[in-house]
Protein backbone atom coordinates (compact mmCIF):
# COMPACT_ATOMS: atom_id res chain seq x y z
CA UNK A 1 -27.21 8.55 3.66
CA UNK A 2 -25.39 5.28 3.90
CA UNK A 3 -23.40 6.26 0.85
CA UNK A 4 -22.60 9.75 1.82
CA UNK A 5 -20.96 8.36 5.11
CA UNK A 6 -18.79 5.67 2.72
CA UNK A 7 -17.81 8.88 0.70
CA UNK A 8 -16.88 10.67 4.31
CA UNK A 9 -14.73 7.36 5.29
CA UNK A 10 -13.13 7.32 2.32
CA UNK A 11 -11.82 11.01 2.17
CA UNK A 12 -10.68 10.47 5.73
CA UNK A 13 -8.94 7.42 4.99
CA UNK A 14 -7.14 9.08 1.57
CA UNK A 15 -6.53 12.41 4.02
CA UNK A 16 -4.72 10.37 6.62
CA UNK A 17 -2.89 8.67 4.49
CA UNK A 18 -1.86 10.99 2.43
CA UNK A 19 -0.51 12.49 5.57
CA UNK A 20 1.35 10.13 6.73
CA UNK A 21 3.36 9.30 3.07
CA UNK A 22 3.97 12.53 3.47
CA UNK A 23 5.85 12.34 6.97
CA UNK A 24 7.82 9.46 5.47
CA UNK A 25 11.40 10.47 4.15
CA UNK A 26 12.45 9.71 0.99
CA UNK A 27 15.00 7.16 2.53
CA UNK A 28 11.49 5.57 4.09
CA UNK A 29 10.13 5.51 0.61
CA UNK A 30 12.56 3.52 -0.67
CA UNK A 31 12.36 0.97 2.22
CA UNK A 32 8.77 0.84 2.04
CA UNK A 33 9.36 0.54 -1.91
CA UNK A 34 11.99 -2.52 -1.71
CA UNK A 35 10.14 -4.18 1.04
CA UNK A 36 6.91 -4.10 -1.52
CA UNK A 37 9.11 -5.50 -4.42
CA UNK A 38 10.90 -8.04 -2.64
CA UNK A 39 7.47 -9.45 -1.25
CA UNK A 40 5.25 -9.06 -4.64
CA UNK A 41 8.27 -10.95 -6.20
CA UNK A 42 8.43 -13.93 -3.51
CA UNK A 43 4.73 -14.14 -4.14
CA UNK A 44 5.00 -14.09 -7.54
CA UNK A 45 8.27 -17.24 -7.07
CA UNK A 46 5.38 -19.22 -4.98
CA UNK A 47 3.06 -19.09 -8.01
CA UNK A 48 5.68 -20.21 -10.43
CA UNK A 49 6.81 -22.58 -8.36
CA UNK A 50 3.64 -23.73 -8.02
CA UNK A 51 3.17 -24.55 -12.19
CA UNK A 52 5.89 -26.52 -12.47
């Protein structure tokens, strides 16, 4: 039972979201796509940064 309900959250959660990327614009994409970048690459600086 237990697992069934996990299976049930996790469709809703993939539904929902799936709805909302697609509300987004493709301009809000592209924000939400640079944001993403510009964040995985100051984490990535901080672990460099970090070895020398």
């Amino acid at each position: 039972m237990l697992f069934h309900e996990l299976v049930n959250l996790q469709k809703t959660v993939d539904d929902k979201r799936e709805r909302r990327r697609q509300r987004l614009t493709a301009r809000g994409l592209r924000v939400q796509l640079r944001e993403q970048r510009r964040a995985e690459r100051a984490l990535m600086e901080m672990r460099f940064s970090r070895l020398c």
